[in-house]
Protein backbone atom coordinates (compact mmCIF):
# COMPACT_ATOMS: atom_id res chain seq x y z
CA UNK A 1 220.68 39.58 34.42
CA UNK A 2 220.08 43.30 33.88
CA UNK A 3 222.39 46.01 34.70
CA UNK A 4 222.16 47.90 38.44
CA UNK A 5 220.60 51.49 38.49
CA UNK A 6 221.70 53.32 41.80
CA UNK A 7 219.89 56.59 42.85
CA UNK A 8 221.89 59.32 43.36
CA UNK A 9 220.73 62.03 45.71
CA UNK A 10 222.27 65.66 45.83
CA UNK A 11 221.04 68.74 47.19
CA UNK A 12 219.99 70.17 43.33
CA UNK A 13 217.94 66.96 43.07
CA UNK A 14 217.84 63.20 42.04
CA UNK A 15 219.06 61.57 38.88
CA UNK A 16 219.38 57.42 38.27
CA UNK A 17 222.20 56.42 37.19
CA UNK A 18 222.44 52.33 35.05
CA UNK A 19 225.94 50.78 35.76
CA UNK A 20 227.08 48.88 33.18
CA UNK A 21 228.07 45.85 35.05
CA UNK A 22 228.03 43.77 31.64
CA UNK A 23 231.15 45.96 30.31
CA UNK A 24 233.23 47.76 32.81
CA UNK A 25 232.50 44.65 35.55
CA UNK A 26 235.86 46.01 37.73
CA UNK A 27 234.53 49.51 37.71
CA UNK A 28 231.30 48.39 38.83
CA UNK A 29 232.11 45.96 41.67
CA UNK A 30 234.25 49.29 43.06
CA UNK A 31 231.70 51.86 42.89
CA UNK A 32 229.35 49.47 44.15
CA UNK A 33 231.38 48.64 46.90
CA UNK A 34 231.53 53.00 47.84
CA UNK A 35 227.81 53.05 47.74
CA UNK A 36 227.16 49.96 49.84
CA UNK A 37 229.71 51.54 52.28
CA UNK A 38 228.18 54.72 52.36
CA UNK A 39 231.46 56.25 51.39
CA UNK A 40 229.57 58.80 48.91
CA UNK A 41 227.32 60.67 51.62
CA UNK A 42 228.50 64.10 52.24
CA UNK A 43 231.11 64.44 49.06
CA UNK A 44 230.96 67.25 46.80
CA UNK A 45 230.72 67.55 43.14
CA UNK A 46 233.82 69.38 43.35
CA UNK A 47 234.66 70.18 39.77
CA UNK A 48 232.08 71.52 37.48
CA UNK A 49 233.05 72.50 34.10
CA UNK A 50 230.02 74.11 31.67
CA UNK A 51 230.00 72.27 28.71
CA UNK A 52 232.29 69.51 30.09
CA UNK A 53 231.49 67.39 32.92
CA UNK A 54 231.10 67.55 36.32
CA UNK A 55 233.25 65.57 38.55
CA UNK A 56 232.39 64.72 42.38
CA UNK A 57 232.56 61.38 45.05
CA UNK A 58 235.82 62.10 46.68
CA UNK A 59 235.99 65.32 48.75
CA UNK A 60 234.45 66.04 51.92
CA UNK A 61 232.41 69.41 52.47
CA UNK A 62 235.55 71.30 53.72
CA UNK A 63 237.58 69.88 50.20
CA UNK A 64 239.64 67.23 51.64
CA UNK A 65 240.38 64.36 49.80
CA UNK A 66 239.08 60.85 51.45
CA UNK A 67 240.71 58.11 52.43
CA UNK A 68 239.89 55.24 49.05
CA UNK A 69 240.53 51.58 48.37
CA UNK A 70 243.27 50.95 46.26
CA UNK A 71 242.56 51.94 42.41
CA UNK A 72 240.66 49.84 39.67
CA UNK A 73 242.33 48.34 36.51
CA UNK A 74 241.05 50.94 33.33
CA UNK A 75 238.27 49.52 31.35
CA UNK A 76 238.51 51.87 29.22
CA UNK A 77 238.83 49.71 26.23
CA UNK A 78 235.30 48.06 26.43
CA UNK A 79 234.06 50.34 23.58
CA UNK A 80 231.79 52.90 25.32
CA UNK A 81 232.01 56.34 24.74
CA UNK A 82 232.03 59.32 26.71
CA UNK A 83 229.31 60.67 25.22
CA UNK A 84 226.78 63.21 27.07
CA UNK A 85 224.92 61.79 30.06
CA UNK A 86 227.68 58.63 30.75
CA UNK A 87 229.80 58.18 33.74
CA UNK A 88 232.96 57.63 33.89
CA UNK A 89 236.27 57.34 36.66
CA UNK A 90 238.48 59.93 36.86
CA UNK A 91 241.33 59.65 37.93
CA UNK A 92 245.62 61.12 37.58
CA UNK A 93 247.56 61.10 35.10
CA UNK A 94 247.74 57.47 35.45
CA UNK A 95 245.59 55.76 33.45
CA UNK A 96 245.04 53.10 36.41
CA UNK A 97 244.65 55.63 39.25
CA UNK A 98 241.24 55.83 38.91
CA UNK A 99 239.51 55.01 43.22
CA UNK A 100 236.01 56.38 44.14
CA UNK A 101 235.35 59.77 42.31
CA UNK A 102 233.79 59.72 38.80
CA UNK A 103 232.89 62.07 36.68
CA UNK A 104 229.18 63.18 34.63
CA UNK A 105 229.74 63.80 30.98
CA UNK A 106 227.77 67.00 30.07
CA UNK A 107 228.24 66.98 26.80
CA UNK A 108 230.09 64.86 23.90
CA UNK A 109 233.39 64.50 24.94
CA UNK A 110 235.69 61.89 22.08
CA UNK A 111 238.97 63.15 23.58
CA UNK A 112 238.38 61.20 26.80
CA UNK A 113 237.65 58.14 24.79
CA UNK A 114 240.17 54.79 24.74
CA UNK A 115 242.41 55.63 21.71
CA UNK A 116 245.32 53.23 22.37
CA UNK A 117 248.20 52.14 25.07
CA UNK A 118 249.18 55.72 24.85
CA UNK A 119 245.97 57.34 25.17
CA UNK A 120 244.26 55.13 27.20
CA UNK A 121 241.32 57.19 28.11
CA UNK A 122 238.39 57.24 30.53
CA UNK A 123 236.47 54.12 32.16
CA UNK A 124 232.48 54.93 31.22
CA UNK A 125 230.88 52.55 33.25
CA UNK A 126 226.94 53.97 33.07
CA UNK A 127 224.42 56.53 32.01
CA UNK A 128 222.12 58.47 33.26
CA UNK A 129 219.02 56.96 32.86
CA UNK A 130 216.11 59.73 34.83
CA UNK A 131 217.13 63.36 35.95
CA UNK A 132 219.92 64.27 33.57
CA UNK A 133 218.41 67.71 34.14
CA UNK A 134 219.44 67.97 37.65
CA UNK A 135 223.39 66.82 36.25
CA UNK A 136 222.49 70.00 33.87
CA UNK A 137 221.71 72.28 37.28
CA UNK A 138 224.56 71.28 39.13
CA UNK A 139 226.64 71.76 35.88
CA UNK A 140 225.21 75.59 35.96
CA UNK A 141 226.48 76.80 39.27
CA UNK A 142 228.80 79.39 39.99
CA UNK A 143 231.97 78.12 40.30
CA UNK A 144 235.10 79.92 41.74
CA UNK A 145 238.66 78.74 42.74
CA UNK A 146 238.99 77.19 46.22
CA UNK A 147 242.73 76.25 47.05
CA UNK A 148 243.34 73.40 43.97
CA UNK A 149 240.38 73.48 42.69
CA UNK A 150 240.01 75.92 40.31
CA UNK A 151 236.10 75.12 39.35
CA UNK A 152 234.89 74.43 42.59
CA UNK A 153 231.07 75.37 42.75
CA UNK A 154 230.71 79.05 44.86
CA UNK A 155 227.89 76.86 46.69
CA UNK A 156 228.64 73.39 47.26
CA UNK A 157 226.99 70.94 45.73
CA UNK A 158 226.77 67.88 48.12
CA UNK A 159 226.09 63.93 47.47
CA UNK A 160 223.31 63.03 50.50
CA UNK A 161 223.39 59.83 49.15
CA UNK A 162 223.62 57.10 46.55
CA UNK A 163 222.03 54.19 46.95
CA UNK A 164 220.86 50.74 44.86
CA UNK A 165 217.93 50.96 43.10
CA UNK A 166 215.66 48.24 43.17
């Protein structure tokens, strides 16, 4: 059985994104169950870091948080890296916080990796697969501090959709 490829849809473009249902199956089944539920449409990418990541699926257009499902276990241990172009849950302080927003690594980023009990790192769970140069737009925009957020983009950056890919 081969991996699922959703399409995500955001108002700097398109990019595919392959879930790797064969090693982060938890993390999969959640953000599956999100995008079947429509949960996505209308979040921002809400944190945009240049040579980082960019971070959205959680926050409505006027940056309130929404309502999740209770968090997935971390699968951070199932050996992939955050390496530039993967996707990956974020989540608190808590390494098994981690509910419906994920993050797009922009670049090579070891630190986030699973290093142990004690640094238990961040889930990847895909890649993008088509459009990584849209991730690279969205990771160009202005950004400027909007209550918490201190690298909120100036202009937001909404999800329209994400959807299976068949």
């Amino acid at each position: 059985m081969s991996n699922p490829v959703v399409l995500v849809d955001t108002t700097k473009g398109e990019f595919l994104v392959e879930l790797f249902a064969d090693k982060a199956p938890l993390t999969v089944a959640n953000f599956l169950g999100y995008v079947d539920d429509d949960f996505y449409v209308g979040t921002l990418f809400h944190r945009v870091v240049k040579g980082f990541m960019v971070q959205g699926g959680g926050l409505d257009n006027m940056m309130r948080e929404k309502p999740t499902r209770p968090p997935v276990a971390n699968e951070a241990a199932n050996g992939l890296k955050n390496v530039e172009g993967t996707v990956a849950m974020a989540r608190t302080a808590d390494p098994h916080s981690a509910c419906a927003q994920f993050f797009i690594n922009t670049v090579d980023n070891p630190d986030l990796d699973h290093q142990g009990e004690d640094e238990f790192g961040y889930c990847v769970f895909g890649q993008v697969i088509d459009g990584m140069d849209v991730v690279k737009k969205i990771e160009k925009v202005r950004v400027k501090a909007q209550g918490d957020h201190e690298h909120a983009p100036a202009d937001q950056v909404s999800i329209n959709s994400i959807t299976r890919f068949e």
